[in-house]
Structure formats: structure tokens, C-alpha cells
N, C-alpha and C. Protein backbone atom coordinates (compact mmCIF):
# COMPACT_ATOMS: atom_id res chain seq x y z
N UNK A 1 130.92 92.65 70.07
CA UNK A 1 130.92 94.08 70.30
C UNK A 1 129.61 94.54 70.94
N UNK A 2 128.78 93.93 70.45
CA UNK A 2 127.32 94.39 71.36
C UNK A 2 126.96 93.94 72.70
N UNK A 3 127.55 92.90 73.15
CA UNK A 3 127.84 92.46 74.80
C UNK A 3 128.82 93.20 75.26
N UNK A 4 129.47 93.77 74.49
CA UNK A 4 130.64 94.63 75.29
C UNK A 4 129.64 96.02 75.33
N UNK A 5 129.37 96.32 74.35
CA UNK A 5 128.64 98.13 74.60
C UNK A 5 127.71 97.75 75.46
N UNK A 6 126.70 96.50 75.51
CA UNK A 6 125.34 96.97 76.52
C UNK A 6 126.43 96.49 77.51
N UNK A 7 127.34 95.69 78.25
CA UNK A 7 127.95 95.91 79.76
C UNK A 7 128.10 96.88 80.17
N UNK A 8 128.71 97.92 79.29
CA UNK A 8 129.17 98.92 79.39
C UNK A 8 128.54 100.13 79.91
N UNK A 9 127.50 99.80 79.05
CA UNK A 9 126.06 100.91 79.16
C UNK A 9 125.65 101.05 80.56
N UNK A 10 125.33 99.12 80.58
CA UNK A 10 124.78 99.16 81.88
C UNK A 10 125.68 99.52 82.91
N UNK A 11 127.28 99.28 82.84
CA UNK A 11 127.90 99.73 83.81
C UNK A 11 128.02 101.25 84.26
N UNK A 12 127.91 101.74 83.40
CA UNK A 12 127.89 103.23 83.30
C UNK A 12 126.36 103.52 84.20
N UNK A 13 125.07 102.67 83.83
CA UNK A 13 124.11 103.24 84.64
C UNK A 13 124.19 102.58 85.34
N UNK A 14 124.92 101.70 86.26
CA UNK A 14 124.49 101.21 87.51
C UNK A 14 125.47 102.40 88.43
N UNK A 15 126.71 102.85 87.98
CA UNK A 15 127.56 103.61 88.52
C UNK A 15 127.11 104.94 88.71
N UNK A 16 125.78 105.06 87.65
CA UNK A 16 125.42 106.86 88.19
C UNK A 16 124.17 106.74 89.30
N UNK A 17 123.56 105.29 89.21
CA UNK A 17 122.28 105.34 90.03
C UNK A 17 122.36 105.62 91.37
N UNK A 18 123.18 105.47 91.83
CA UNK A 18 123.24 105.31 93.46
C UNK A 18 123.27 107.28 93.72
N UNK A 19 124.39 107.61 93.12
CA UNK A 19 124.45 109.36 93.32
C UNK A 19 123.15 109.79 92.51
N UNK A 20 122.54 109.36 91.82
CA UNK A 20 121.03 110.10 91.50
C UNK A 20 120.30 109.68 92.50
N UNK A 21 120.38 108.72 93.30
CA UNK A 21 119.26 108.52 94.52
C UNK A 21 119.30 109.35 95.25
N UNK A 22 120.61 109.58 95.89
CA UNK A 22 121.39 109.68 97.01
C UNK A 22 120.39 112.03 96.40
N UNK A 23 120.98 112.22 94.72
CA UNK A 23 120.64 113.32 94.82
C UNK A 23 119.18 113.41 95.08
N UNK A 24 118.20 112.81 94.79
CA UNK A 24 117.09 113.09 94.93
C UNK A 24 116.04 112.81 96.00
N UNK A 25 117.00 111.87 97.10
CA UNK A 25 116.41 112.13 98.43
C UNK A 25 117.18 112.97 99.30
N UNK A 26 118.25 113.32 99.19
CA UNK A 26 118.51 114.18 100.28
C UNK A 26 118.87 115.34 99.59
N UNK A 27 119.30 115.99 98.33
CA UNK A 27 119.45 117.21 97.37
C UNK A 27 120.23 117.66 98.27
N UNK A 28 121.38 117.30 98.54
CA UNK A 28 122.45 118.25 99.14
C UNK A 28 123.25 119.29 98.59
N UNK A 29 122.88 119.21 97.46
CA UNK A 29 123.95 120.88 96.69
C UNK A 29 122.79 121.69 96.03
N UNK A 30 121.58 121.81 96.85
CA UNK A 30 120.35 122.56 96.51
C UNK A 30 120.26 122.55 94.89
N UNK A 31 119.81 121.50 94.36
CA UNK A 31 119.76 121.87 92.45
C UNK A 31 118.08 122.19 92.74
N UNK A 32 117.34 121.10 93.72
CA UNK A 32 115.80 121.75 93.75
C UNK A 32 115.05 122.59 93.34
N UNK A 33 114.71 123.02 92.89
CA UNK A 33 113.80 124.66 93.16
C UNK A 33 113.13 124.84 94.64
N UNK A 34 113.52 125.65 94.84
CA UNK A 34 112.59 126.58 96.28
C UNK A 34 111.47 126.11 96.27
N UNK A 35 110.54 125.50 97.47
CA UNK A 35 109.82 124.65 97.35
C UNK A 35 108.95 123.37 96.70
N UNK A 36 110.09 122.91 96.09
CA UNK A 36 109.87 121.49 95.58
C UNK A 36 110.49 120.66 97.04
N UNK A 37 109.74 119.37 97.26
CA UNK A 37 110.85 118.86 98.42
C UNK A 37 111.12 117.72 97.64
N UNK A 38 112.37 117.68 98.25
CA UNK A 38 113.07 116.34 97.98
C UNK A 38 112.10 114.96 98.65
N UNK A 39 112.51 113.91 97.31
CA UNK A 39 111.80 112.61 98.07
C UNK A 39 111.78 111.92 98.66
N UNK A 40 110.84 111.14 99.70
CA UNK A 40 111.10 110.32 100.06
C UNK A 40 111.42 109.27 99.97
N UNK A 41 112.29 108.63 100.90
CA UNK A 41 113.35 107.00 100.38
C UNK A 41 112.22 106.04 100.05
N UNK A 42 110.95 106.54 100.60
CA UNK A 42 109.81 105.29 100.10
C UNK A 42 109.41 105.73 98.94
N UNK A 43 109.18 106.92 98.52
CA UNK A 43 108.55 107.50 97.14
C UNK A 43 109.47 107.14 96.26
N UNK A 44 110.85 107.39 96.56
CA UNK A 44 112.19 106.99 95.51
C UNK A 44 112.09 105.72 95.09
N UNK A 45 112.04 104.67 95.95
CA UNK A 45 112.02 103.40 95.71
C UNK A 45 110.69 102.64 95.58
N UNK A 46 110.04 103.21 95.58
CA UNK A 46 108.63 103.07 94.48
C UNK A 46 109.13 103.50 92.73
N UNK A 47 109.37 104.51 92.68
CA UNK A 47 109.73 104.91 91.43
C UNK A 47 110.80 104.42 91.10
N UNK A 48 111.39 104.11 91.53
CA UNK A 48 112.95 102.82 91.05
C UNK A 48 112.13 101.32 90.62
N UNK A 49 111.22 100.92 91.63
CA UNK A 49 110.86 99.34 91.15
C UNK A 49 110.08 99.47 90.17
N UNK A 50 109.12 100.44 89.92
CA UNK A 50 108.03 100.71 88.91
C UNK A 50 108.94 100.86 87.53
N UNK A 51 109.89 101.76 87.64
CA UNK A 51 110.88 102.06 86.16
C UNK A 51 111.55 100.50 86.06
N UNK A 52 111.89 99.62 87.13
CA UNK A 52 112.44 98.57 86.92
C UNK A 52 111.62 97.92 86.43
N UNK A 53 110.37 97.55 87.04
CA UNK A 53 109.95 96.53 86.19
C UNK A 53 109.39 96.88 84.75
N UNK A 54 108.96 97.56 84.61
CA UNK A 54 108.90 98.31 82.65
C UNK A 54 109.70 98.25 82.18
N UNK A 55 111.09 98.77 82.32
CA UNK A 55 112.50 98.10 81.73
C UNK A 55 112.63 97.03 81.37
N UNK A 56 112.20 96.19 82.22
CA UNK A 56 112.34 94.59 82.28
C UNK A 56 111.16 93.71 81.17
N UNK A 57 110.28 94.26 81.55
CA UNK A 57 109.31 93.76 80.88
C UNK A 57 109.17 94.46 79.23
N UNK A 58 109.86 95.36 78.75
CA UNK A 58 109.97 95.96 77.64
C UNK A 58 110.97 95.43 77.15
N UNK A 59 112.58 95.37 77.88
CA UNK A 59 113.57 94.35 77.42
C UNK A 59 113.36 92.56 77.16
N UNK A 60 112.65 92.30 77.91
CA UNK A 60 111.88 90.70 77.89
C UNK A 60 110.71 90.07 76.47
N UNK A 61 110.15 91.36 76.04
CA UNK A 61 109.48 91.24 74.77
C UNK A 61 110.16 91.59 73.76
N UNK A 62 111.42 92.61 73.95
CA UNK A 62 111.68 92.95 72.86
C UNK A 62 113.02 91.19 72.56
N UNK A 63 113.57 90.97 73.23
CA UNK A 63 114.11 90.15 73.21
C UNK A 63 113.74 88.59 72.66
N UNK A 64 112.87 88.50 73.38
CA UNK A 64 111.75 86.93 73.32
C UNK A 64 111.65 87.44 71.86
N UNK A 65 111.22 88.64 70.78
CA UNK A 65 110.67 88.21 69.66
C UNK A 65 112.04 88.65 68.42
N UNK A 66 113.02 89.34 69.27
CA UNK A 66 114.35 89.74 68.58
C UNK A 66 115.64 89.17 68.93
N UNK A 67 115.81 88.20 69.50
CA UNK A 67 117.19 87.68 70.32
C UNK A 67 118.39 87.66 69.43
N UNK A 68 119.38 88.05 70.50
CA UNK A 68 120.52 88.40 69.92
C UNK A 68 121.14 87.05 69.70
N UNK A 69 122.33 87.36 69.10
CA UNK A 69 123.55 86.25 68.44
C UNK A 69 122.82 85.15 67.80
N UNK A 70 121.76 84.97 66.88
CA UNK A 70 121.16 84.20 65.87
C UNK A 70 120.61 83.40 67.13
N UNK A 71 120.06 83.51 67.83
CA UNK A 71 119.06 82.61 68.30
C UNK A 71 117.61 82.41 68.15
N UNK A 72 116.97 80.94 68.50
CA UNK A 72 115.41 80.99 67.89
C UNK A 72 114.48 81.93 68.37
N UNK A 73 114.09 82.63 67.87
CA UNK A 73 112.47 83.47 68.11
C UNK A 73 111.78 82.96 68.95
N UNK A 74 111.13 83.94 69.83
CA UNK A 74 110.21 82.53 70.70
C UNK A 74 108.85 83.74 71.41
N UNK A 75 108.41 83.55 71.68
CA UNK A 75 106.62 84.28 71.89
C UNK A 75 106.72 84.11 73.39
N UNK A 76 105.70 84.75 73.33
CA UNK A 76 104.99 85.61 75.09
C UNK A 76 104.20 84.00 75.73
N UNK A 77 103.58 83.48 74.31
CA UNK A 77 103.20 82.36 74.38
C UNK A 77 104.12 81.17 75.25
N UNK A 78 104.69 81.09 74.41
CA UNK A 78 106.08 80.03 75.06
C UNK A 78 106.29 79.98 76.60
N UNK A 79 106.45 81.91 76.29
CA UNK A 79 107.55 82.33 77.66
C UNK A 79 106.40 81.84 78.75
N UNK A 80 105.20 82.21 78.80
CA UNK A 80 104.02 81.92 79.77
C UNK A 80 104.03 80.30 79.93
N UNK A 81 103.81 79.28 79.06
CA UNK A 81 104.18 78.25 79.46
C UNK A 81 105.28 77.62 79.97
N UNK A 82 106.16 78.02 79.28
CA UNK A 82 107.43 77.44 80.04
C UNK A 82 107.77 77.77 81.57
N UNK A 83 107.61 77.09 82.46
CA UNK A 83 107.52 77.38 83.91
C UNK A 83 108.96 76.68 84.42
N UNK A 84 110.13 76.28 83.94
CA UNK A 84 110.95 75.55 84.68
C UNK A 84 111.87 76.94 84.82
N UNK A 85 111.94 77.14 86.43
CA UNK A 85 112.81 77.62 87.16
C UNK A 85 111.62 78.94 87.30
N UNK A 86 110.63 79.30 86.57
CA UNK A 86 110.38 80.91 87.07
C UNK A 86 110.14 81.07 88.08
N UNK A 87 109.09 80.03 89.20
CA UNK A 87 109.04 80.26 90.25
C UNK A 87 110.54 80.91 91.38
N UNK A 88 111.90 80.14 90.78
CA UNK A 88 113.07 80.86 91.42
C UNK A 88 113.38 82.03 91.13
N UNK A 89 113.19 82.46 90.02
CA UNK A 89 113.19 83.94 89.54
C UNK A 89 112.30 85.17 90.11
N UNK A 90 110.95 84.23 90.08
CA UNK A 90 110.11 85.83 90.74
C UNK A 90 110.43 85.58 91.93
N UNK A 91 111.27 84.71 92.74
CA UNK A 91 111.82 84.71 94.30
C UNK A 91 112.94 85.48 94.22
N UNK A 92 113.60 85.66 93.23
CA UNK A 92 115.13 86.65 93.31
C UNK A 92 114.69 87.55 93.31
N UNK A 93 113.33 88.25 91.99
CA UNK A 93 113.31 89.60 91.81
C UNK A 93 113.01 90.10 93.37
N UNK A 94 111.96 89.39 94.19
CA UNK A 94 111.34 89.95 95.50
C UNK A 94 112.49 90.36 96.07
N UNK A 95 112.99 88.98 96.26
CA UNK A 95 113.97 89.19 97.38
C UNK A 95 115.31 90.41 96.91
N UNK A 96 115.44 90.20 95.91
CA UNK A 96 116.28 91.51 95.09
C UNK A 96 116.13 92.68 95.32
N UNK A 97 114.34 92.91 95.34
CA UNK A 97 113.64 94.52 95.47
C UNK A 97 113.45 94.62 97.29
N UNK A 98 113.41 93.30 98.14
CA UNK A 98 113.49 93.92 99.67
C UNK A 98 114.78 93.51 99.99
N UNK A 99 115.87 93.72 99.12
CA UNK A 99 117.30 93.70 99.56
C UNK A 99 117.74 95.59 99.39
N UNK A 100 116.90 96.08 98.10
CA UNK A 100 117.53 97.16 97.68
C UNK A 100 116.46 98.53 98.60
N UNK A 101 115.30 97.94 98.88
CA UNK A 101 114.29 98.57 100.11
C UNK A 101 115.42 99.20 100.90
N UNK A 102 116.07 97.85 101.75
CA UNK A 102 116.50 97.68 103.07
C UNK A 102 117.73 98.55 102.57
N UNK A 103 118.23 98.71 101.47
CA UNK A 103 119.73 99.55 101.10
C UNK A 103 119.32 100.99 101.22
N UNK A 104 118.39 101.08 100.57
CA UNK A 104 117.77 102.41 100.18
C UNK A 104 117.42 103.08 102.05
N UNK A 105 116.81 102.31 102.51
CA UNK A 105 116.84 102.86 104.00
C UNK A 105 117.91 103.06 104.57
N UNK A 106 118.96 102.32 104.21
CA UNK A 106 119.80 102.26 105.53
C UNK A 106 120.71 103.73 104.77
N UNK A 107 120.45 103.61 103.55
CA UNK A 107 121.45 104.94 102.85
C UNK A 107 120.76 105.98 103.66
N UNK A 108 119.76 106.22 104.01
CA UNK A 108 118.96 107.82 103.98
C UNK A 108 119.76 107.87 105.69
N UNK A 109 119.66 106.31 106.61
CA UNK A 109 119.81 106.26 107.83
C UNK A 109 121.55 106.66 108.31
N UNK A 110 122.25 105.52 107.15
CA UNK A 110 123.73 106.09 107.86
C UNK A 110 124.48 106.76 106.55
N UNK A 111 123.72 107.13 105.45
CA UNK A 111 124.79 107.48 104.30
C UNK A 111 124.27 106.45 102.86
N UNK A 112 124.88 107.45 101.82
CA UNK A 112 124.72 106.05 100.49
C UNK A 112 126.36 105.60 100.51
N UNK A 113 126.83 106.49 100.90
CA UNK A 113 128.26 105.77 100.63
C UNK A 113 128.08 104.36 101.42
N UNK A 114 128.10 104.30 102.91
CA UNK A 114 128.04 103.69 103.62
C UNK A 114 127.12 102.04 103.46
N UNK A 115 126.43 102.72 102.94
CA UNK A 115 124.67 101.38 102.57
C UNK A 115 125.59 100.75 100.81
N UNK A 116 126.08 101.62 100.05
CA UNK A 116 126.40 100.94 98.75
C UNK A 116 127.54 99.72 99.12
N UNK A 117 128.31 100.13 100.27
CA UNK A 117 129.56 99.16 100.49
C UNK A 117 129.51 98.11 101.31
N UNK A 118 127.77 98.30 101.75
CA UNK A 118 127.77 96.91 102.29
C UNK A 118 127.09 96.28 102.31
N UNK A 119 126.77 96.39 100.87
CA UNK A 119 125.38 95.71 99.58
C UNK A 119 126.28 93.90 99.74
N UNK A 120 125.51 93.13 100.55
CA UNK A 120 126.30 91.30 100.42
C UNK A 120 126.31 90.84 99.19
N UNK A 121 126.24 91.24 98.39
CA UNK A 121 126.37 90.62 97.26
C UNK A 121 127.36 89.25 97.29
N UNK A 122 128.79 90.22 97.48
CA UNK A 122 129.81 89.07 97.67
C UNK A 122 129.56 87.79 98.59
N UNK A 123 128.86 88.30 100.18
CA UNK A 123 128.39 87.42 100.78
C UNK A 123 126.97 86.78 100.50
N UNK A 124 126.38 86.98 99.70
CA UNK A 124 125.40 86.47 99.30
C UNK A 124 125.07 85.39 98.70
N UNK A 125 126.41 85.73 97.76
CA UNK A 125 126.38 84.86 96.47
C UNK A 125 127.36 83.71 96.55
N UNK A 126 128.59 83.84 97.55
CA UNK A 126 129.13 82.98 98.28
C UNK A 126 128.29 82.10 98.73
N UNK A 127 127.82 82.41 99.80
CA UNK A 127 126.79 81.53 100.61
C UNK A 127 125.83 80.39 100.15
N UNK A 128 124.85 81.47 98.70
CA UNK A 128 124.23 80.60 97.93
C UNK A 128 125.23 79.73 97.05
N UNK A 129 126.34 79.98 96.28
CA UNK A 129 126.62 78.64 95.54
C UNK A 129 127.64 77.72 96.82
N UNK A 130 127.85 77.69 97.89
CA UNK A 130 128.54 76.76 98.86
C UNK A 130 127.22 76.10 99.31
N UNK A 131 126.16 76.58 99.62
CA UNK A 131 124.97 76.05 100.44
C UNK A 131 123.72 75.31 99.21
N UNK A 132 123.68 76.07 98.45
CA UNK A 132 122.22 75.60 97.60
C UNK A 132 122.60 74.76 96.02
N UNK A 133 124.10 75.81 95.68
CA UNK A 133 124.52 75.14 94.54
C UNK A 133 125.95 74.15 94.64
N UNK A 134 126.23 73.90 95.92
CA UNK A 134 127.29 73.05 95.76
C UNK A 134 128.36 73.16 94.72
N UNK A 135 128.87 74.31 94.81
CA UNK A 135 129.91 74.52 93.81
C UNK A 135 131.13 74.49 94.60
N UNK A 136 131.05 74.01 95.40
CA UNK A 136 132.70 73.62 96.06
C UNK A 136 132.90 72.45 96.27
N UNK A 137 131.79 71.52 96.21
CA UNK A 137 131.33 70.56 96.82
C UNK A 137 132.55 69.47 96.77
N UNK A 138 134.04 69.42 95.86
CA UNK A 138 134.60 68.65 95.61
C UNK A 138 135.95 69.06 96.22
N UNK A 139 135.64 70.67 96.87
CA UNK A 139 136.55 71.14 97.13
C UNK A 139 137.92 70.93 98.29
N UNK A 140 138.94 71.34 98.75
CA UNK A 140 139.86 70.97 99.84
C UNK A 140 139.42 71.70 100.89
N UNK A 141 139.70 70.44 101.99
CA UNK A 141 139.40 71.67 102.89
C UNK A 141 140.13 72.55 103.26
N UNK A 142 141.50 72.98 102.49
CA UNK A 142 142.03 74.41 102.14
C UNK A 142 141.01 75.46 101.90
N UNK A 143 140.71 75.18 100.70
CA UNK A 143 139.33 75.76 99.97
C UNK A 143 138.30 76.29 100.92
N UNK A 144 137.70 75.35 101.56
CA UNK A 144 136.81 75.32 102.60
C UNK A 144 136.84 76.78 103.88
N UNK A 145 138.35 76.16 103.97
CA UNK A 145 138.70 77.47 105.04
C UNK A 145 139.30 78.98 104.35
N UNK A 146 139.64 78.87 103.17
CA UNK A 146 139.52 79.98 103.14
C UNK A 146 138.39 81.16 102.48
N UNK A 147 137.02 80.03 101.94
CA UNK A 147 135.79 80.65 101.71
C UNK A 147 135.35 80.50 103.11
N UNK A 148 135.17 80.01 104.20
CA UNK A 148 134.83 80.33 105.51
C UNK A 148 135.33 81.66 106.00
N UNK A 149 136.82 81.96 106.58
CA UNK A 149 137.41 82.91 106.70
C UNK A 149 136.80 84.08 105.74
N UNK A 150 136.88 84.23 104.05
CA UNK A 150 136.10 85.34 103.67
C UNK A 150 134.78 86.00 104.25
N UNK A 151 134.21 84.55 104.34
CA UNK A 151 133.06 85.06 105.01
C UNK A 151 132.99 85.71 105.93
N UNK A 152 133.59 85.22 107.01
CA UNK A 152 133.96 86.02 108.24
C UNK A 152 134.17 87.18 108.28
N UNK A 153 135.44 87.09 107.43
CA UNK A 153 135.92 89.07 107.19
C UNK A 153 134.43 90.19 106.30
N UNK A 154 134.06 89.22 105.43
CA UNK A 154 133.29 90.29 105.02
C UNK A 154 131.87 90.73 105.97
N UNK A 155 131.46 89.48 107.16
CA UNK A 155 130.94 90.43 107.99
C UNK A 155 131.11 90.96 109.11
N UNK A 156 132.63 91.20 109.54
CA UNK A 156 132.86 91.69 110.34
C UNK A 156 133.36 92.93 109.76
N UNK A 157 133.61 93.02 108.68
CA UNK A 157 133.99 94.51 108.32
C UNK A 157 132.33 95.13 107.88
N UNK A 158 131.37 94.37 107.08
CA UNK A 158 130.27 95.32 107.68
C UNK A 158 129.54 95.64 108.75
N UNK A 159 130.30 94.54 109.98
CA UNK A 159 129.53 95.09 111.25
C UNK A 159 130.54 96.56 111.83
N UNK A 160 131.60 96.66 111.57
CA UNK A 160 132.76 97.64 111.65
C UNK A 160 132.34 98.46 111.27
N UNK A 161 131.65 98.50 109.77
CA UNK A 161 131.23 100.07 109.20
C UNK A 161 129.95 100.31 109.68
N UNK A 162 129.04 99.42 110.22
CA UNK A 162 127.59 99.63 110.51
C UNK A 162 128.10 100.69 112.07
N UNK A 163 128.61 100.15 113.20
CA UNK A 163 129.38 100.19 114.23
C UNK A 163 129.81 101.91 114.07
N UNK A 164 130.56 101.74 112.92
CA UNK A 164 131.34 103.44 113.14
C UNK A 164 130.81 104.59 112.23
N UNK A 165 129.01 103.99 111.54
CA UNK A 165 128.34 105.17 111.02
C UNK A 165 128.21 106.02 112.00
N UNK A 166 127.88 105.82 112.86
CA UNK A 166 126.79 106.93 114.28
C UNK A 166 125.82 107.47 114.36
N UNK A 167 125.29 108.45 114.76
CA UNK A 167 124.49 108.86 114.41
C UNK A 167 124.40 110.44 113.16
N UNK A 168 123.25 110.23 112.47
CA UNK A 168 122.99 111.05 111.19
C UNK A 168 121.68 112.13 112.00
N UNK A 169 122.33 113.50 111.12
CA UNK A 169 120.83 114.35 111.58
C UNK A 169 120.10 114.12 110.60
């Protein structure tokens, strides 16, 4: 029950974040006050990575010394020594935070609707377990062609939507 409520939670805040961006850099239904200005997509996303990483790092201690479903206790100590894999991790978070940069721009440039739907995730994560994690590796080349073909479609339909944003005032 408690992996189901925090999914949940979190699903609920990943589903309002994008329309709280979206409200607080461009404030299109004037909630503002009369000279307050709305922020910038660089000021926004400063204050998105800064709240992210405190989140993270507050969930990471509270965890390391409280872990859920009866698991062992383990210290800041530990966590600092134990080095297998972090170097890949602080490479996701980067690359994570100049994936969501480049979203956050392109929302202000063609739309958030537009920038949320063509977040690669799907193609991303494809790519990495066919290329780095060999998770098909045993696969047919049925298989083959029709994770090729996805690929395909999914970037030709975001070159389609990039294509028919236009131009924004």
C-alpha cells in the first residue's frame, strides 16, 4: 500500500508540474499581480533543479537511515564509500537536468504542450537498453524490426510536430 500511495503521489505531481511551469513562465490567465513579471524559463529551471536536488538529497537521508519494507539501515558513511555505479548516476542526473533545460526551452519556444510530447523518453530508453544494455540481444529479427520501425515512427512524428509548431509570438 505504501508503493502504491507514493506512485501515486508522485504521479499526481509529475501531472501538475508541467501546467505550473507552463503557469509561471508565461501566466496566461493573468493570476500575477500587476507588476510582478512572470519568470524566466532560465530562472524557472534554476528553481526546479535547486527544489530537485533538496528533495533528493532529503529523500536519500531520510531513506539510507529509515528504509522501507524491512531493509538494512545503512549511513551517509556507507553511501559515500560505496562507489559501484555512482559515477553512472551523477551522468543520468546531468544528462536528465540538460534534457529537461532543453524541454523547458523548447516549451517557452513552440508550446508546453508541444515540448511535453516530445520528451524521448520512449526513444531514449529504447535505444539505451538495445545499444548499452543488450536487452534484446537474443532477440528475432522480427523483434529487431519492429523495435527499429518504432524507432523510426517515434522520430518522425517528433520531427512532424517540431515541423508544424511555427512560429510563436
Amino acid at each position: 500500500m505504501i508503493g502504491l500511495f507514493i506512485t501515486l503521489f508522485a504521479g499526481i505531481c509529475l501531472s501538475l508540474f508541467s501546467p505550473a511551469f507552463n503557469l509561471a513562465t508565461n501566466d496566461q490567465w493573468s493570476t500575477l499581480p500587476k507588476g510582478v513579471p512572470k519568470l524566466v524559463v532560465y530562472t524557472a529551471f534554476f528553481y526546479f533543479s535547486v527544489a530537485g536536488f533538496l528533495i533528493a538529497l532529503i529523500l536519500n537521508l531520510i531513506f539510507l537511515y529509515r528504509p522501507m519494507v524491512g531493509l538494512a539501515k545503512s549511513s551517509l558513511k556507507k553511501y559515500v564509500h560505496d562507489s559501484k555505479g555512482r559515477g553512472w548516476a551523477v551522468f543520468a542526473g546531468f544528462l536528465c537536468g540538460f534534457g529537461n533545460g532543453l524541454q523547458f526551452m523548447g516549451g517557452q519556444a513552440a508550446g508546453y504542450a508541444a515540448a511535453d510530447s516530445v520528451q524521448a523518453l520512449p526513444l531514449v530508453s529504447t535505444f539505451w537498453g538495445i545499444v548499452l544494455f543488450g536487452e534484446y540481444r537474443k532477440s528475432s529479427k522480427r523483434t529487431y524490426a519492429l523495435l527499429v520501425s518504432m524507432l523510426i515512427m517515434f522520430v518522425a512524428a517528433v520531427a512532424i510536430l517540431m515541423a508544424s509548431s511555427g512560429h510563436r509570438k
